[in-house]
N, C-alpha and C. Protein backbone atom coordinates (compact mmCIF):
# COMPACT_ATOMS: atom_id res chain seq x y z
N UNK A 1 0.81 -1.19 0.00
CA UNK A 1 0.00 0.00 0.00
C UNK A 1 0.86 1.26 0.00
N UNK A 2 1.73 1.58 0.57
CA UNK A 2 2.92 2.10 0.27
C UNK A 2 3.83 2.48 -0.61
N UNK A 3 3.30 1.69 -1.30
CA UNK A 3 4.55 1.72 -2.88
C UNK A 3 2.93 2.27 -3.47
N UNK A 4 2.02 2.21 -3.33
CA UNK A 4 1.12 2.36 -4.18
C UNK A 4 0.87 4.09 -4.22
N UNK A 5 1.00 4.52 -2.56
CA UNK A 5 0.26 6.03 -2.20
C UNK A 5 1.78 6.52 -3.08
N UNK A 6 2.84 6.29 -2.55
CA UNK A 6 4.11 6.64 -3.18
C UNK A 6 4.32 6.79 -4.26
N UNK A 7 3.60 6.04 -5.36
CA UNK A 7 3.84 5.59 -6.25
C UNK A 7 2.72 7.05 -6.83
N UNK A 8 1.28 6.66 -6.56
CA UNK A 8 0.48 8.12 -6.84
C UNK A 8 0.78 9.83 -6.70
N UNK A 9 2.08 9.87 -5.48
CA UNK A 9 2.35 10.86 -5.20
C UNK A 9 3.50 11.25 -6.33
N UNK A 10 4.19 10.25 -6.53
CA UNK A 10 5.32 10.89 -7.82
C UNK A 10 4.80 10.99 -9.10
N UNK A 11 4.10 9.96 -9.45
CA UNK A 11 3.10 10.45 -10.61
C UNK A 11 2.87 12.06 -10.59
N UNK A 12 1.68 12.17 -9.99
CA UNK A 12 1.02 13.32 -9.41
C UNK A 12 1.81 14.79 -9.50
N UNK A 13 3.69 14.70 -9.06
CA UNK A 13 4.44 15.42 -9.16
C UNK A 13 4.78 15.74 -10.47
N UNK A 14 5.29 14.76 -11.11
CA UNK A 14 5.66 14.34 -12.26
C UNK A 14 4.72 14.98 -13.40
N UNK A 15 3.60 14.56 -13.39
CA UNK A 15 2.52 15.15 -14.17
C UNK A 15 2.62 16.44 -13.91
N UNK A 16 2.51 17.31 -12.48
CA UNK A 16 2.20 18.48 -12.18
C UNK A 16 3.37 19.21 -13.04
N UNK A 17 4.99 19.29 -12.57
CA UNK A 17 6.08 19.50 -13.12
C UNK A 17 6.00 19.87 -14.74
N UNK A 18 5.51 18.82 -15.04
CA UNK A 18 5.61 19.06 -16.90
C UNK A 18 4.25 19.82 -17.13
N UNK A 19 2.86 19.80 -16.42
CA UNK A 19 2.17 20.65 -17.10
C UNK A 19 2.46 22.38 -16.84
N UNK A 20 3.43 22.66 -15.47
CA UNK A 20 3.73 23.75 -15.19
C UNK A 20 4.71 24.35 -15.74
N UNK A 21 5.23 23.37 -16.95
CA UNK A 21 6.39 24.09 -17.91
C UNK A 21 6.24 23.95 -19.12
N UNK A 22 4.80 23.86 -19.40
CA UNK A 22 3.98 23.88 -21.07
C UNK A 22 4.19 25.55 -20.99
N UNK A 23 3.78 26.21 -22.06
CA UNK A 23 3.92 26.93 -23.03
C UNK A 23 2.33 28.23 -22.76
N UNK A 24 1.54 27.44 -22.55
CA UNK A 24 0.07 27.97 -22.18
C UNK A 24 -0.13 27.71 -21.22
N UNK A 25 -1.22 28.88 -20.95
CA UNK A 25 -1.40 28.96 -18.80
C UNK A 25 -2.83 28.37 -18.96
N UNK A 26 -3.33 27.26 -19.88
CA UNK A 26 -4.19 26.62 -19.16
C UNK A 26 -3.57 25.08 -18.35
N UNK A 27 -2.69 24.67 -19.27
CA UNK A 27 -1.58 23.58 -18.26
C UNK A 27 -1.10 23.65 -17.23
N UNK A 28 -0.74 25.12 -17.25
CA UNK A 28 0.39 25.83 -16.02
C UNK A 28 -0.77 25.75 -15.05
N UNK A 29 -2.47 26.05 -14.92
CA UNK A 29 -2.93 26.25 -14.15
C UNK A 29 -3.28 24.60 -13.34
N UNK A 30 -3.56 24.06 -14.61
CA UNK A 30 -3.40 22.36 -14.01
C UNK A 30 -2.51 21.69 -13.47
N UNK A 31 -1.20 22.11 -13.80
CA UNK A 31 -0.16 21.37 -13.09
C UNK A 31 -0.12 21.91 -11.88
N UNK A 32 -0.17 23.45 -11.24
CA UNK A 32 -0.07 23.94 -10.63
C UNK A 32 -1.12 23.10 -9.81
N UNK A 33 -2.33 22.76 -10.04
CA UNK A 33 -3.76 22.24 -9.27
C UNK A 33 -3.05 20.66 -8.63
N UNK A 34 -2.42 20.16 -9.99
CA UNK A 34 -1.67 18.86 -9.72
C UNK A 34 -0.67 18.98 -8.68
N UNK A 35 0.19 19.27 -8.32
CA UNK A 35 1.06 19.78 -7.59
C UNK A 35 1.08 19.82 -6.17
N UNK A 36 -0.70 20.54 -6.18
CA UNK A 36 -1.33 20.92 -4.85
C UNK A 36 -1.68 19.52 -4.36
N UNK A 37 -2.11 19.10 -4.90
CA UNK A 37 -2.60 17.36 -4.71
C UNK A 37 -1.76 16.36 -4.32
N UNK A 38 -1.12 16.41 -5.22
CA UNK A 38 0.83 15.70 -4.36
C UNK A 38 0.66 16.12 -3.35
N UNK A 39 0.82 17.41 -2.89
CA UNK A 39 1.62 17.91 -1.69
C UNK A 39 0.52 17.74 -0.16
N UNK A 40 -0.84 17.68 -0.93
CA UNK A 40 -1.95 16.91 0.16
C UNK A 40 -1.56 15.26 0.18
N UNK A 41 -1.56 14.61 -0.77
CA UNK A 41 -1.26 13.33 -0.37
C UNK A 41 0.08 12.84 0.47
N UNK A 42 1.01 14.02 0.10
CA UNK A 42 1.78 13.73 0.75
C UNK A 42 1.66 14.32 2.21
N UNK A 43 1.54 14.65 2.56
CA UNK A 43 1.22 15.47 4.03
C UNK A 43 0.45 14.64 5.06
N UNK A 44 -1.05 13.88 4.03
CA UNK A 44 -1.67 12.55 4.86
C UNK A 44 -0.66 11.43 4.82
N UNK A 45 0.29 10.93 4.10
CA UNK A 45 0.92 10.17 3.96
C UNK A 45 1.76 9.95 5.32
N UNK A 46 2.60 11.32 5.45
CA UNK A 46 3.38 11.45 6.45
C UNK A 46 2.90 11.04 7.60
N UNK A 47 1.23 11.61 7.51
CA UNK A 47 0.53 11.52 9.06
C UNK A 47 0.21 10.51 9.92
N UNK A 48 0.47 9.10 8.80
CA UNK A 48 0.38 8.31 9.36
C UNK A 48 -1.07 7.50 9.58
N UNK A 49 -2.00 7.71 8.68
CA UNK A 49 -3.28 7.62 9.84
C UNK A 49 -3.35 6.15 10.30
N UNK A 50 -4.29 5.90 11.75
CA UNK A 50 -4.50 4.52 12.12
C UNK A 50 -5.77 4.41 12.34
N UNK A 51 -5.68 2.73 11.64
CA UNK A 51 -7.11 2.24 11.72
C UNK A 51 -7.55 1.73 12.84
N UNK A 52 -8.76 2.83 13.55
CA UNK A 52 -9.80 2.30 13.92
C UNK A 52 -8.88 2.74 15.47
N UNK A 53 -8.14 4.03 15.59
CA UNK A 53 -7.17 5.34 16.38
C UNK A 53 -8.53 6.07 16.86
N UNK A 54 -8.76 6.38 18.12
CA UNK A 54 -9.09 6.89 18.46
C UNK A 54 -8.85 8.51 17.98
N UNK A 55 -9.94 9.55 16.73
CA UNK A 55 -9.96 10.68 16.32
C UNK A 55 -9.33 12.00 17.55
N UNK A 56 -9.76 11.75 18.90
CA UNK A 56 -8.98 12.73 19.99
C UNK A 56 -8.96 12.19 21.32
N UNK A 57 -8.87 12.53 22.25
CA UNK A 57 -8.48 11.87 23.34
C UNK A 57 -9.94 11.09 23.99
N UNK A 58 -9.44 9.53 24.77
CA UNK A 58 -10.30 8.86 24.94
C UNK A 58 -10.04 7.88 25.68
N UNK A 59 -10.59 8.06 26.79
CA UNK A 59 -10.46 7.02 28.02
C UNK A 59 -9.66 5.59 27.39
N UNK A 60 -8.91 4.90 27.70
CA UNK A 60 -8.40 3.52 27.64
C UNK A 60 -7.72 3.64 26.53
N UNK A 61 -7.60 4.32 25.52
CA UNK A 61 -7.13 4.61 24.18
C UNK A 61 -5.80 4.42 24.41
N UNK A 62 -4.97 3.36 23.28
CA UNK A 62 -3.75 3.63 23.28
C UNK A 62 -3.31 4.23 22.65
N UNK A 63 -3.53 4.00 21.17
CA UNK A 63 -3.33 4.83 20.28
C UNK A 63 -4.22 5.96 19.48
N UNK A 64 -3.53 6.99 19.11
CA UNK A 64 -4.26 8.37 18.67
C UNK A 64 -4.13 8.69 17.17
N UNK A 65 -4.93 8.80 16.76
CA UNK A 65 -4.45 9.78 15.64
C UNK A 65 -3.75 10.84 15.61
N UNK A 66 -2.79 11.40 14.72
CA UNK A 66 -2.45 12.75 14.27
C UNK A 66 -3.75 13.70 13.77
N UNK A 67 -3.50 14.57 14.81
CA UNK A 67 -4.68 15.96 13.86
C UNK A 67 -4.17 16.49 13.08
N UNK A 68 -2.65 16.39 13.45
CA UNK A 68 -1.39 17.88 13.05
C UNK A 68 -1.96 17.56 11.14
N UNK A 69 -1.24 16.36 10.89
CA UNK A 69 -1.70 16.72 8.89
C UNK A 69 -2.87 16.85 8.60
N UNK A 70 -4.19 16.31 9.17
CA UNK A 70 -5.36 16.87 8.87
C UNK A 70 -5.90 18.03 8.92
N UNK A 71 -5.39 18.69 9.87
CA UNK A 71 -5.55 20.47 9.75
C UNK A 71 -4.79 21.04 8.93
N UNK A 72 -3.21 20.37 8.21
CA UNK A 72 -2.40 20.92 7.65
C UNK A 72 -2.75 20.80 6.04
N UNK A 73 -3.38 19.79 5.64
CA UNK A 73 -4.30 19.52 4.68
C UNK A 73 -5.30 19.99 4.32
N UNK A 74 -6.31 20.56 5.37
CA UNK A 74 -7.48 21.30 5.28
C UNK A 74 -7.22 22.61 5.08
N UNK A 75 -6.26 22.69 5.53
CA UNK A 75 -5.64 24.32 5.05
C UNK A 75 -5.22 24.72 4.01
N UNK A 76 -4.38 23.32 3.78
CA UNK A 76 -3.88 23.18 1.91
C UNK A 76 -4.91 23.76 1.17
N UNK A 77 -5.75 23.11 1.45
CA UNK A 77 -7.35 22.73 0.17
C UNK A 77 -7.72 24.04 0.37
N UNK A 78 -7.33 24.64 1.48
CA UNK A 78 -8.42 26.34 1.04
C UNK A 78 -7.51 27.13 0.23
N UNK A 79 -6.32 26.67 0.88
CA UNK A 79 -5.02 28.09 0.46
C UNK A 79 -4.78 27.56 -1.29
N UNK A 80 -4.65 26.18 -1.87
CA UNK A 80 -4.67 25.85 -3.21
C UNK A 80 -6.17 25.93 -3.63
N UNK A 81 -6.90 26.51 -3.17
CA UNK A 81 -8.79 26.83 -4.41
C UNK A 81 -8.02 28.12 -4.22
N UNK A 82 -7.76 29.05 -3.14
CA UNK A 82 -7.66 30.60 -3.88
C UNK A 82 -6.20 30.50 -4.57
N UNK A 83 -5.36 29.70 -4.59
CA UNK A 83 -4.59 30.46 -5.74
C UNK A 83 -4.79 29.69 -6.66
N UNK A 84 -5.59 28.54 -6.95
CA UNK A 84 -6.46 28.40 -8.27
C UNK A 84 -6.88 29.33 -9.32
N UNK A 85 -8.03 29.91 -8.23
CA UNK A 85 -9.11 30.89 -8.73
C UNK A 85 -8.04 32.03 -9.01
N UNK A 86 -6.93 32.57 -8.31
CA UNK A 86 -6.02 33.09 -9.03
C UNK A 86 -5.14 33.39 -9.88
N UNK A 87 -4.98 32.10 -10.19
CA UNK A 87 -4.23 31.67 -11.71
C UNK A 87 -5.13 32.13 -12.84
N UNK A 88 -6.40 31.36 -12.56
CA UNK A 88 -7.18 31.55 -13.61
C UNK A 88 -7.61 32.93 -14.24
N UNK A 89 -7.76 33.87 -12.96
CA UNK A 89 -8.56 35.42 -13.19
C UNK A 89 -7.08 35.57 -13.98
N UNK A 90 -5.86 35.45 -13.65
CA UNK A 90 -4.76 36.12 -13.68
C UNK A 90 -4.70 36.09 -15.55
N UNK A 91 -4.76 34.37 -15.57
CA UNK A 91 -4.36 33.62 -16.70
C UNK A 91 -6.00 34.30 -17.83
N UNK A 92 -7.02 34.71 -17.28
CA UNK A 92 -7.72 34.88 -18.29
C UNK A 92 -7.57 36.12 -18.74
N UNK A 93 -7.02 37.07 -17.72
CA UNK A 93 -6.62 38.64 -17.54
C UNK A 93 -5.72 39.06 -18.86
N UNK A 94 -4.81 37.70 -18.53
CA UNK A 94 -3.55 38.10 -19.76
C UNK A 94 -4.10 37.63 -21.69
N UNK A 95 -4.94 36.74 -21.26
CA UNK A 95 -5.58 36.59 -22.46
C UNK A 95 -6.54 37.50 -23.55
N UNK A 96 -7.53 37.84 -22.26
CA UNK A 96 -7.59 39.51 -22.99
C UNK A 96 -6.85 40.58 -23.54
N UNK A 97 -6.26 40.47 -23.09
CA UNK A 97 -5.17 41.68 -22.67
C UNK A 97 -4.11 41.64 -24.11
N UNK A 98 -3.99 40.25 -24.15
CA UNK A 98 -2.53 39.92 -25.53
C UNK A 98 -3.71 39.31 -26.77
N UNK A 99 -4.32 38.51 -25.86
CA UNK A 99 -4.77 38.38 -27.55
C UNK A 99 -4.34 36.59 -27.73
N UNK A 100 -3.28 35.85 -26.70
CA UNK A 100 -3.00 34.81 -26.92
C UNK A 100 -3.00 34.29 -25.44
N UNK A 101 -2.81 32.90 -25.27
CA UNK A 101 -2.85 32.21 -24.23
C UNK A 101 -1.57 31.85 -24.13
N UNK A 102 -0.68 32.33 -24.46
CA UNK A 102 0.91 31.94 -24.65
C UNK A 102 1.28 32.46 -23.09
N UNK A 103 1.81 31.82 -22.23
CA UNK A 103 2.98 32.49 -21.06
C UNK A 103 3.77 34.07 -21.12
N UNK A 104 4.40 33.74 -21.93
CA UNK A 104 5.19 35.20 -22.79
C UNK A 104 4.36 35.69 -23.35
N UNK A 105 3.22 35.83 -23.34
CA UNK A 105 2.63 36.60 -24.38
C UNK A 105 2.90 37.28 -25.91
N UNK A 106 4.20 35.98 -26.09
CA UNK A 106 4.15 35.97 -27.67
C UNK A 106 3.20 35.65 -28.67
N UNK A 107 2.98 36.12 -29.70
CA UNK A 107 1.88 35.50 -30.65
C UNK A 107 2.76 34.62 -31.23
N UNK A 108 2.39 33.45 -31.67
CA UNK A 108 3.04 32.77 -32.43
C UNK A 108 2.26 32.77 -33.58
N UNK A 109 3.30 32.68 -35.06
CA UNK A 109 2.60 32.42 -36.70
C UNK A 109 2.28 31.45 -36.29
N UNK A 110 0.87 31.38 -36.99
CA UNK A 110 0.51 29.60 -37.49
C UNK A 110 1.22 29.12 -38.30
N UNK A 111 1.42 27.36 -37.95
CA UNK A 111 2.46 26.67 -38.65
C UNK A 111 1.85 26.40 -39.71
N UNK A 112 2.20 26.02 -40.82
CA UNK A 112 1.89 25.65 -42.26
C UNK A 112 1.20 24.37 -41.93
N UNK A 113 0.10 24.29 -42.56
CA UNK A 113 -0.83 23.01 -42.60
C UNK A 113 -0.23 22.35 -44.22
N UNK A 114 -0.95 21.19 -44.05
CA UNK A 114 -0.61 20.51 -45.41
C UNK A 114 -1.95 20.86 -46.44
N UNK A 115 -3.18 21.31 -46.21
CA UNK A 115 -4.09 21.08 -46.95
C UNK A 115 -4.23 22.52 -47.11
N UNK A 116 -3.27 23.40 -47.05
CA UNK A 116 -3.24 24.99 -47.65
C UNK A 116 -1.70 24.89 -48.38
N UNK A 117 -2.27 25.43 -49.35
CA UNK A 117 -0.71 24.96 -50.52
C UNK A 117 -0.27 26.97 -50.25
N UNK A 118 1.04 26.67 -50.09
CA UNK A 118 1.87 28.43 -50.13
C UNK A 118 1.50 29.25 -51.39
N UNK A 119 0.76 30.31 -51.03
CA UNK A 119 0.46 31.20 -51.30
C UNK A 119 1.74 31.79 -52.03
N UNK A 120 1.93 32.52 -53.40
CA UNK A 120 3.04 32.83 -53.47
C UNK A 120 3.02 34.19 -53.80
């Protein structure tokens, strides 16, 4: 089970990484989303949870759960939706604005298709 959460969390990175170094900020905003998700799985990961742990303190209880990553997680999830929703206003801001969805806000020529013969 271990190799498995592990295994989801580098994915997860991995994916995030390369969509945050595409070219267009609708990737950048997904990888960025991806990223956030790693860094929640990883955080429950750390935490350890135990089955069938008493949630907070409790007569005869030996063992406890961690709150510490579940609050640190729940915090994630608010603090990654607003800089979501920030990417996006940001990322739609610049789109107006240039005219392209490019990062740099270069325009790029369209590349030559095959089924338009050069104009001469």
């Amino acid at each position: 089970m271990e190799f498995l959460v592990a295994s989801a969390i580098g994915m997860l990175t991995a994916a995030g990484i390369y969509l945050t170094l595409r070219g267009r900020t609708f990737p950048v905003v997904l990888g960025l989303a991806m990223l956030s998700y790693a860094i929640n799985l990883f955080l429950f990961a750390i935490g350890r949870l135990t089955v069938n742990g008493a949630p907070l303190y409790q007569k005869g209880a030996t063992d406890h759960t961690d709150p510490l990553p579940q609050a640190l997680v729940l915090t994630a999830i608010v603090i990654s939706f607003g800089m979501t929703a920030l990417a996006v206003v940001l990322s739609l801001r610049s789109f107006l604005e240039t005219g392209t969805d490019q990062v740099d806000g270069i325009v790029e020529a369209d590349p030559p298709r095959p089924d338009r013969e050069a104009q001469p």
